[in-house]
N, C-alpha and C. Protein backbone atom coordinates (compact mmCIF):
# COMPACT_ATOMS: atom_id res chain seq x y z
N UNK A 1 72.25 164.69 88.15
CA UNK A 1 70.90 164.28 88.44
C UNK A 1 70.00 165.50 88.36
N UNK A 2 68.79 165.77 87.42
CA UNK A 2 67.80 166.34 87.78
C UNK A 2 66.57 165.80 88.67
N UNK A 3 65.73 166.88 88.75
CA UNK A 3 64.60 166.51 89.59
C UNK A 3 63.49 167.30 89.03
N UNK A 4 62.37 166.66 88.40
CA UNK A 4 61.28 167.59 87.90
C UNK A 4 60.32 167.69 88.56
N UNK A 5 59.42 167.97 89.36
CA UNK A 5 57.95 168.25 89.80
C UNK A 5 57.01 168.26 89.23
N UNK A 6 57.10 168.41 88.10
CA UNK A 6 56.16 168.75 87.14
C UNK A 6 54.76 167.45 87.62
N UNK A 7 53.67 168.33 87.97
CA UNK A 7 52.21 167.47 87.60
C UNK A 7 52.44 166.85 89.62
N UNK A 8 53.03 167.09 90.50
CA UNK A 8 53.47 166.39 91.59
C UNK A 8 53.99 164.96 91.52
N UNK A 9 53.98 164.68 90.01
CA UNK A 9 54.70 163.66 90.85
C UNK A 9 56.80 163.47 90.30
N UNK A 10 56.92 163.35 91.62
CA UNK A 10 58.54 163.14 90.90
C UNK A 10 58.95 162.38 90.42
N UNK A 11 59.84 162.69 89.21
CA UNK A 11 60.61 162.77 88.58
C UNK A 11 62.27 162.46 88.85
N UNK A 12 62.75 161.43 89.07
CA UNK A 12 64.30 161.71 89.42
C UNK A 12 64.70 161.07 88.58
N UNK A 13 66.08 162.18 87.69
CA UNK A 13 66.82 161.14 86.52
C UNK A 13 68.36 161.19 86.64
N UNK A 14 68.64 160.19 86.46
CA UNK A 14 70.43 160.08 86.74
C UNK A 14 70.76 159.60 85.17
N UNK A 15 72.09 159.95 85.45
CA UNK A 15 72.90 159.26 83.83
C UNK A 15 72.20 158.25 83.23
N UNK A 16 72.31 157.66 84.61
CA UNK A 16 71.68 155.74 84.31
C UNK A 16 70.70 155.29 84.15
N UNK A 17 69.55 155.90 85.08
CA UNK A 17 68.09 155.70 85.49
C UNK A 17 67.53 156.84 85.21
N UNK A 18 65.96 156.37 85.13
CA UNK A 18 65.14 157.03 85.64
C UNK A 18 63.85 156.86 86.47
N UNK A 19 63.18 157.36 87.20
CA UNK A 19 62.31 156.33 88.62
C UNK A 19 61.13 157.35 88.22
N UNK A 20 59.78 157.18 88.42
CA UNK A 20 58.30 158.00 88.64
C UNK A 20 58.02 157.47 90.03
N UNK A 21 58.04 157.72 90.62
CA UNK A 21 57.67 157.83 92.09
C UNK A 21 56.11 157.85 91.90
N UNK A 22 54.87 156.91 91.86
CA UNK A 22 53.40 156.77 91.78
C UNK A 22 52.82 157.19 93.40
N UNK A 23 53.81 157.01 94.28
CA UNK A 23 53.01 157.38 95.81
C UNK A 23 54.64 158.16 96.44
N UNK A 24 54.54 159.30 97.18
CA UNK A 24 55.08 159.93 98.07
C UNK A 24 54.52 159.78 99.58
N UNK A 25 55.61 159.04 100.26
CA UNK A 25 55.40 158.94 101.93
C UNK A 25 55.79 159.92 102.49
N UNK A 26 55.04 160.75 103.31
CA UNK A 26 56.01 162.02 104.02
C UNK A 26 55.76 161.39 105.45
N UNK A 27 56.93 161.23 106.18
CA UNK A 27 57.05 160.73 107.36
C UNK A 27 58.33 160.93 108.45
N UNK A 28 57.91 161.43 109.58
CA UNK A 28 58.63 161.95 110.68
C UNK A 28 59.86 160.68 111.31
N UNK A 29 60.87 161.11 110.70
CA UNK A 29 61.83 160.17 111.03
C UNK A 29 62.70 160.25 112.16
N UNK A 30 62.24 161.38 112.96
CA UNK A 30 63.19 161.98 113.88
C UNK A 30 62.13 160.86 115.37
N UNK A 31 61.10 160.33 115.11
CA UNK A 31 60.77 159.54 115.55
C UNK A 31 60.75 157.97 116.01
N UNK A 32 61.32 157.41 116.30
CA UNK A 32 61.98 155.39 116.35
C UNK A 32 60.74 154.73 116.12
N UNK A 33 59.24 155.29 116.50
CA UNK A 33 58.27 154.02 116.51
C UNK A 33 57.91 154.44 114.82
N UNK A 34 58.26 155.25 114.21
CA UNK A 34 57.73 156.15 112.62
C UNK A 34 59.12 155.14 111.79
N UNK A 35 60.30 155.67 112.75
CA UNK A 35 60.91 155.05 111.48
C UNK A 35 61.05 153.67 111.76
N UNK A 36 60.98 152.65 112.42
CA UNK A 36 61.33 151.54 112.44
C UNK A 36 59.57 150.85 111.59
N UNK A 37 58.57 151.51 111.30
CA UNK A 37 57.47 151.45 110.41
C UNK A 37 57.53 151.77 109.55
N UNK A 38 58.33 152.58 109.23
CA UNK A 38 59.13 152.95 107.57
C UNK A 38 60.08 152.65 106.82
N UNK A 39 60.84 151.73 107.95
CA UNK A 39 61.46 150.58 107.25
C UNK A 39 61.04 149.23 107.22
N UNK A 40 60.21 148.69 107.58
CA UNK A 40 59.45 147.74 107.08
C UNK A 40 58.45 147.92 106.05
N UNK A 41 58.37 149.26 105.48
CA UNK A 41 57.22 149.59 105.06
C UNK A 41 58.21 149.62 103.43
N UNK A 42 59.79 150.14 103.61
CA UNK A 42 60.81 150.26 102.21
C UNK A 42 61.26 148.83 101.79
N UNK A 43 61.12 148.11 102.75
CA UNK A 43 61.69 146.74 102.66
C UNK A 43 60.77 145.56 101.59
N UNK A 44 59.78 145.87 101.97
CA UNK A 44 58.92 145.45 100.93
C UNK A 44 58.39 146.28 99.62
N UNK A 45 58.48 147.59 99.58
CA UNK A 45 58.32 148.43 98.92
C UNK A 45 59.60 148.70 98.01
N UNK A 46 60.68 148.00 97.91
CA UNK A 46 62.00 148.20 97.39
C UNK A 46 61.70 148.59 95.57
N UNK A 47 60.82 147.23 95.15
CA UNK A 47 60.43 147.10 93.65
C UNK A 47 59.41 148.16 93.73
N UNK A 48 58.50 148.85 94.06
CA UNK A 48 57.17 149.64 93.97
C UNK A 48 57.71 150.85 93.55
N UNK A 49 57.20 151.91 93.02
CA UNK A 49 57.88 153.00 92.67
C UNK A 49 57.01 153.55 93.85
N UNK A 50 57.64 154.00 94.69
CA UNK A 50 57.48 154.67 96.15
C UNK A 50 58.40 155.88 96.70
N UNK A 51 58.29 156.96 96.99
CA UNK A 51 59.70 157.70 97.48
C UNK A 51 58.83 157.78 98.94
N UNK A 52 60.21 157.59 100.15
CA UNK A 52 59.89 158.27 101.09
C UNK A 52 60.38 159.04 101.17
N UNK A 53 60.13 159.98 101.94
CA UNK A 53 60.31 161.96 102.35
C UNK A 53 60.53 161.94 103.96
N UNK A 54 61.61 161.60 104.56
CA UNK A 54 61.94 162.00 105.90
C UNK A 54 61.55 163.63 106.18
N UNK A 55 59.82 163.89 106.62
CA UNK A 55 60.14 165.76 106.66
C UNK A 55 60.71 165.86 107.92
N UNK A 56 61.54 165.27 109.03
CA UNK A 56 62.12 165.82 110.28
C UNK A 56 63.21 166.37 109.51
N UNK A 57 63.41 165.99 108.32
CA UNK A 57 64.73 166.79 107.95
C UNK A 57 64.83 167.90 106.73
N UNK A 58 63.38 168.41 106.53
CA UNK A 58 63.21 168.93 105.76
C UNK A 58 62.68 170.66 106.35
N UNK A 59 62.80 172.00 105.76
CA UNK A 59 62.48 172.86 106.76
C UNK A 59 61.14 172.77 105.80
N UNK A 60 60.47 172.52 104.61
CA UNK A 60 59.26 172.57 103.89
C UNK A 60 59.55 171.36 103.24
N UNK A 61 58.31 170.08 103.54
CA UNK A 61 58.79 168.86 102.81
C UNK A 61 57.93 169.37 101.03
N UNK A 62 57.19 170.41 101.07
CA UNK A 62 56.54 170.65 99.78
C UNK A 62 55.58 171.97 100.16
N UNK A 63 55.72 172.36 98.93
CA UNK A 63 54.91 173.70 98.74
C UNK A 63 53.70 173.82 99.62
N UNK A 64 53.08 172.83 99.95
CA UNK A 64 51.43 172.66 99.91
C UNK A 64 51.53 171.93 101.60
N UNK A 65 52.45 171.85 101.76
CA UNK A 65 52.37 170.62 103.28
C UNK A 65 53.95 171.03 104.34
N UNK A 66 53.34 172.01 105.51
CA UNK A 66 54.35 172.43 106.02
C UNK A 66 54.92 171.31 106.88
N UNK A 67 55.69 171.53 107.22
CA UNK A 67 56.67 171.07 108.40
C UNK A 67 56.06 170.47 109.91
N UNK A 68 55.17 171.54 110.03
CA UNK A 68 54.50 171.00 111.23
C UNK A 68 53.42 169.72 110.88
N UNK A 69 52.43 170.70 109.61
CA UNK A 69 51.21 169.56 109.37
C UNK A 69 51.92 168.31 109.04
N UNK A 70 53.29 167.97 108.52
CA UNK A 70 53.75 166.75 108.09
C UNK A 70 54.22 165.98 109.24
N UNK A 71 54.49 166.60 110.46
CA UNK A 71 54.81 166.03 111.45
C UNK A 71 54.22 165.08 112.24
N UNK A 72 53.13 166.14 112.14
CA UNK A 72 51.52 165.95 112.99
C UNK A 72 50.46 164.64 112.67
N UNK A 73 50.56 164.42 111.36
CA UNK A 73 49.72 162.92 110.92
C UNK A 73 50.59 162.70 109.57
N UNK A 74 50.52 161.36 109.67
CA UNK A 74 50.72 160.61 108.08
C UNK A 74 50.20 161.13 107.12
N UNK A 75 51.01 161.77 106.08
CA UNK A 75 50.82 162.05 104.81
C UNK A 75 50.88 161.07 103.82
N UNK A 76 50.64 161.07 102.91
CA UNK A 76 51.21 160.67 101.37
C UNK A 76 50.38 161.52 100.22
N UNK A 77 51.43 161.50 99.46
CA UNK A 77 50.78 162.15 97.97
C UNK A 77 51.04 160.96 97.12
N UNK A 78 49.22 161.07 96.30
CA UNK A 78 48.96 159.88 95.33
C UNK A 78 49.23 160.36 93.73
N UNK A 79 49.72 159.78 93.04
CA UNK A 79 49.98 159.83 91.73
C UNK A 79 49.59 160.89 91.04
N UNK A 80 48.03 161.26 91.64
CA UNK A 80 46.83 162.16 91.25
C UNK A 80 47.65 163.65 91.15
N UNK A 81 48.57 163.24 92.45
CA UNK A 81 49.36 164.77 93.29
C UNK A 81 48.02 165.08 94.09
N UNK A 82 47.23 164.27 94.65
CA UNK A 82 46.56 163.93 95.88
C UNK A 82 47.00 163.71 97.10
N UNK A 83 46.91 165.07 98.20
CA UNK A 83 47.80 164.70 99.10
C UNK A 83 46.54 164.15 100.15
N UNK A 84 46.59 162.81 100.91
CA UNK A 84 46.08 162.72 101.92
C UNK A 84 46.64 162.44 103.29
N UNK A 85 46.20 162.02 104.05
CA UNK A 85 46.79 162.26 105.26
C UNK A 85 45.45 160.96 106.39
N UNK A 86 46.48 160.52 107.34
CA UNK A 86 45.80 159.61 108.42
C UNK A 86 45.55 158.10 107.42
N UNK A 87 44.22 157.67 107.89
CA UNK A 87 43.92 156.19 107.78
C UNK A 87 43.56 156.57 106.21
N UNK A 88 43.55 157.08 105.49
CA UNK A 88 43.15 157.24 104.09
C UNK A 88 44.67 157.03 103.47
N UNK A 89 45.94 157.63 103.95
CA UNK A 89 47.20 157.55 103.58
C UNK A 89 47.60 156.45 103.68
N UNK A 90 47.37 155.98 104.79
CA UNK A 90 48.18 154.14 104.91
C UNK A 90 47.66 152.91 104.34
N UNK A 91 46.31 153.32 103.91
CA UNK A 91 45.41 152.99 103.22
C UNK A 91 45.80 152.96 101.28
N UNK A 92 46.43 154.18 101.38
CA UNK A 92 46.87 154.57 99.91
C UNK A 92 48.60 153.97 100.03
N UNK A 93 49.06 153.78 100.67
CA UNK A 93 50.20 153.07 100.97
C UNK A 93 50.66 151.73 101.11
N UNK A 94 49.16 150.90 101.65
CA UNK A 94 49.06 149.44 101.55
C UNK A 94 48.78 149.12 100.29
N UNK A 95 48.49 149.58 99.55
CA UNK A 95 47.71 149.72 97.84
C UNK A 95 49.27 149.08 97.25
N UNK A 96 50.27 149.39 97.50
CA UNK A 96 51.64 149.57 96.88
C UNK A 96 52.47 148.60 97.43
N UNK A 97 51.73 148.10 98.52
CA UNK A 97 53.33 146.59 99.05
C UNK A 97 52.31 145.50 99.10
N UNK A 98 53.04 144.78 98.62
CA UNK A 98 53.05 142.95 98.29
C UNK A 98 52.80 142.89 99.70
N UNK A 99 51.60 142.16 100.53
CA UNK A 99 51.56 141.29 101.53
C UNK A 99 50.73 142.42 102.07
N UNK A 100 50.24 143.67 101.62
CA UNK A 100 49.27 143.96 102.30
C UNK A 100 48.51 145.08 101.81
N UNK A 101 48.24 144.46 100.21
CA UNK A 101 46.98 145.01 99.41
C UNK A 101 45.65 144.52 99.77
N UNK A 102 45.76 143.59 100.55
CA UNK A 102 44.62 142.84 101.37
C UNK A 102 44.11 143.97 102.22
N UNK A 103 44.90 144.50 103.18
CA UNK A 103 44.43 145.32 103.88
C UNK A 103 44.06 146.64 103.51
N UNK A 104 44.28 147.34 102.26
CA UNK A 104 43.98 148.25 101.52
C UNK A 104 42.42 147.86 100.84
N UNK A 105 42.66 147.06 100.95
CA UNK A 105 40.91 146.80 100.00
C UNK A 105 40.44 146.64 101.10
N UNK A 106 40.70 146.01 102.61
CA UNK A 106 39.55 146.04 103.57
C UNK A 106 39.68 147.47 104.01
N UNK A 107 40.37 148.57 104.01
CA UNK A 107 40.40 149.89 104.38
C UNK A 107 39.67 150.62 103.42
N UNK A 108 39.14 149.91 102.13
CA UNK A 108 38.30 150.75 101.50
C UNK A 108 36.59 150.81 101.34
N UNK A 109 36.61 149.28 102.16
CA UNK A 109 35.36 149.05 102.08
C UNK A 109 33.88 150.20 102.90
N UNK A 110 33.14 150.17 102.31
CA UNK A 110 32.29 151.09 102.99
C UNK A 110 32.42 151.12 104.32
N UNK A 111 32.28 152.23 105.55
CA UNK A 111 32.53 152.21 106.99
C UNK A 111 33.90 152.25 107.23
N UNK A 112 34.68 151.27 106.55
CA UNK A 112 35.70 150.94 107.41
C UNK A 112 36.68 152.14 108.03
N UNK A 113 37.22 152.72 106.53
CA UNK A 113 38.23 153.79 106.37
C UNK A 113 37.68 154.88 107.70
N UNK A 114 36.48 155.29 108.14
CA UNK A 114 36.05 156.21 109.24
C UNK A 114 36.78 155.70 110.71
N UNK A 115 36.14 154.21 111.10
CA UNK A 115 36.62 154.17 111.96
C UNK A 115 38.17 153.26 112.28
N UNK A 116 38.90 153.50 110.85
CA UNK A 116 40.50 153.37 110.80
C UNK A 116 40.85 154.70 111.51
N UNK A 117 40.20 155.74 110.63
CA UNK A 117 40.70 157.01 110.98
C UNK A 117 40.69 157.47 112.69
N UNK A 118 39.32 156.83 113.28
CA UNK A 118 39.01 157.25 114.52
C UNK A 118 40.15 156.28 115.61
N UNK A 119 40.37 155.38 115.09
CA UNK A 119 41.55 154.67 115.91
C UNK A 119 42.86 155.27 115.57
N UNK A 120 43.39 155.92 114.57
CA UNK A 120 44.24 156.68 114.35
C UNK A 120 44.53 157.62 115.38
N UNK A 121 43.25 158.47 115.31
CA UNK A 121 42.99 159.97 115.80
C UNK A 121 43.44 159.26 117.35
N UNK A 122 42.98 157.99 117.54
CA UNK A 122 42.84 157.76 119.44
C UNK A 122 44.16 157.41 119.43
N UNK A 123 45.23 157.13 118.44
CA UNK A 123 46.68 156.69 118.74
C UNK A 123 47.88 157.68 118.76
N UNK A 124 47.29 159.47 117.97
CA UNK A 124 48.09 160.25 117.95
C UNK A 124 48.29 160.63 119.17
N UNK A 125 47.78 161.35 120.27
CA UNK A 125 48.19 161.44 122.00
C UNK A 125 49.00 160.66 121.96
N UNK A 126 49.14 159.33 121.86
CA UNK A 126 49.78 158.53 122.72
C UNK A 126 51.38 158.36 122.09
N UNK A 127 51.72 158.46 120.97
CA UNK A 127 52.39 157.96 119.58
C UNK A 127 53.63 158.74 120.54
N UNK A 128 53.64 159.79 121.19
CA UNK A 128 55.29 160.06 121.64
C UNK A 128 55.58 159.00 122.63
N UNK A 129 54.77 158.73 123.71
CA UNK A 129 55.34 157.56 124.67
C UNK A 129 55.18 156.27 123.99
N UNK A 130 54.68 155.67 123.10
CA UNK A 130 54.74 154.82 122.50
C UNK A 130 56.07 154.45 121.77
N UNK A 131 56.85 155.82 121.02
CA UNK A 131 57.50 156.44 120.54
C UNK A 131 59.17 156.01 121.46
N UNK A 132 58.70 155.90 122.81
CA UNK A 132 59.66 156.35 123.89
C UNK A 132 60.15 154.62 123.96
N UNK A 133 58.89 154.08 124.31
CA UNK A 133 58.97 152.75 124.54
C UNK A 133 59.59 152.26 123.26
N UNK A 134 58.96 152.07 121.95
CA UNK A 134 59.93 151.34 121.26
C UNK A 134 61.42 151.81 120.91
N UNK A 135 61.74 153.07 121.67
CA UNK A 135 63.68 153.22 121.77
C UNK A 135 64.16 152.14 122.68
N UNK A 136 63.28 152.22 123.61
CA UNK A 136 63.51 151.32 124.55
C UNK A 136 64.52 149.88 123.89
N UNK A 137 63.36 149.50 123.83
CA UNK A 137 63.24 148.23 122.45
C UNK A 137 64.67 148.20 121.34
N UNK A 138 65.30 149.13 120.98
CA UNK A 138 66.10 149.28 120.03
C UNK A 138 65.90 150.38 119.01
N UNK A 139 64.63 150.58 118.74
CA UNK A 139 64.59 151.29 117.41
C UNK A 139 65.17 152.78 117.74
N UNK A 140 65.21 153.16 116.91
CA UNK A 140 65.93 154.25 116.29
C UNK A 140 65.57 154.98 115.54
N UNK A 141 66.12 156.94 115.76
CA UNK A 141 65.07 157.23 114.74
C UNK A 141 66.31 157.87 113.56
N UNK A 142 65.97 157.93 112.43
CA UNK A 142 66.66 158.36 111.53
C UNK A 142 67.67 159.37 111.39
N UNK A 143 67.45 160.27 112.29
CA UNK A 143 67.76 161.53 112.58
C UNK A 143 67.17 162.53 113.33
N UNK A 144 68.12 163.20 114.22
CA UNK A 144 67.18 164.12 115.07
C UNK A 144 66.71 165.07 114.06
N UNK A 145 65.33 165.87 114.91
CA UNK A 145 64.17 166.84 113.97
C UNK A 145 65.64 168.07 114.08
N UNK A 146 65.20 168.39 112.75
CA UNK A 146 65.64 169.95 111.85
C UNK A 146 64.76 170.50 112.85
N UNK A 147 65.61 171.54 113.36
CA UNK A 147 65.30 172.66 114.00
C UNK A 147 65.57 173.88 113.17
N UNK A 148 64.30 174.87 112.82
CA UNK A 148 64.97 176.11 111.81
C UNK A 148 65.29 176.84 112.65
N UNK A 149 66.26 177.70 112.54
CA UNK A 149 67.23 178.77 112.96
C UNK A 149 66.31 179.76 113.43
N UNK A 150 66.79 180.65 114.68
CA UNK A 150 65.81 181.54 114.61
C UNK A 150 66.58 182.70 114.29
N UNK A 151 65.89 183.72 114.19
CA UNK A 151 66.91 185.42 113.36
C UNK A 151 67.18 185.68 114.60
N UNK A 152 68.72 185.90 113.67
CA UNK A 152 69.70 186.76 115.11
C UNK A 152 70.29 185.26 115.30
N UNK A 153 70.11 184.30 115.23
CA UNK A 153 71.21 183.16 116.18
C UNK A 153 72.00 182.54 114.91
């Protein structure tokens, strides 16, 4: 299997296949309320050319987007190799699944996308106990966060 970068968007080719990935999800999987939203989000997204990017397990999910900033809010990179981030990302993410391009066109309409974002911004505080509660619940998170090594250990 190679892997090209070229232009941001990937490239993955096997013997058999080959896939263009049109949207990159970068999303914190070391989280249960992130990933149990990121698998509803692959489930319908199965046919879409979509890659998700677990960065809890990545020590740099990409040149341009560290570890922390990917942690910190919803990313995606658009086809463009447009990386955005918050209510503009999920926005660029509903664009791509069957059953809720509806809501992508109402996230684009004039006004809206601002105060998506501002309900966003009011849900990040809360998103670890939220986080806590849906373990509760069952979910699960993908994997605990990559911790990088520190020198000397």
């Amino acid at each position: 299997m190679s892997i090209d970068l070229s232009g941001h968007t990937a490239r993955i080719t096997s013997m058999t296949e080959q896939k263009t990935c049109d949207l990159t999800v970068y999303y914190d999987g070391s989280c249960p309320l992130c990933t149990a939203e990121i698998s509803h989000y692959r489930k319908i997204a199965a046919d879409s050319a979509v890659d998700f990017v677990d960065v809890s397990a990545e020590a740099v999910p990409h040149p341009d987007l560290s570890r922390e900033t990917a942690m910190a809010r919803f990313h995606v990179r658009t086809a463009s190799g447009e990386l955005v981030s918050g209510a503009r990302a999920f926005a660029a993410l509903w664009a791509y699944l069957p059953g809720w391009r509806h809501a992508a066109r109402i996230a684009r309409l004039p006004g809206v996308t601002p105060l998506l974002e501002l309900g966003y911004r009011a849900f990040l505080p809360v998103r670890p106990a939220l986080s806590r509660i849906a373990a509760r619940f069952g979910a699960k998170p993908e994997r605990q966060a990559f911790v990088e090594p520190k020198d000397g250990c």
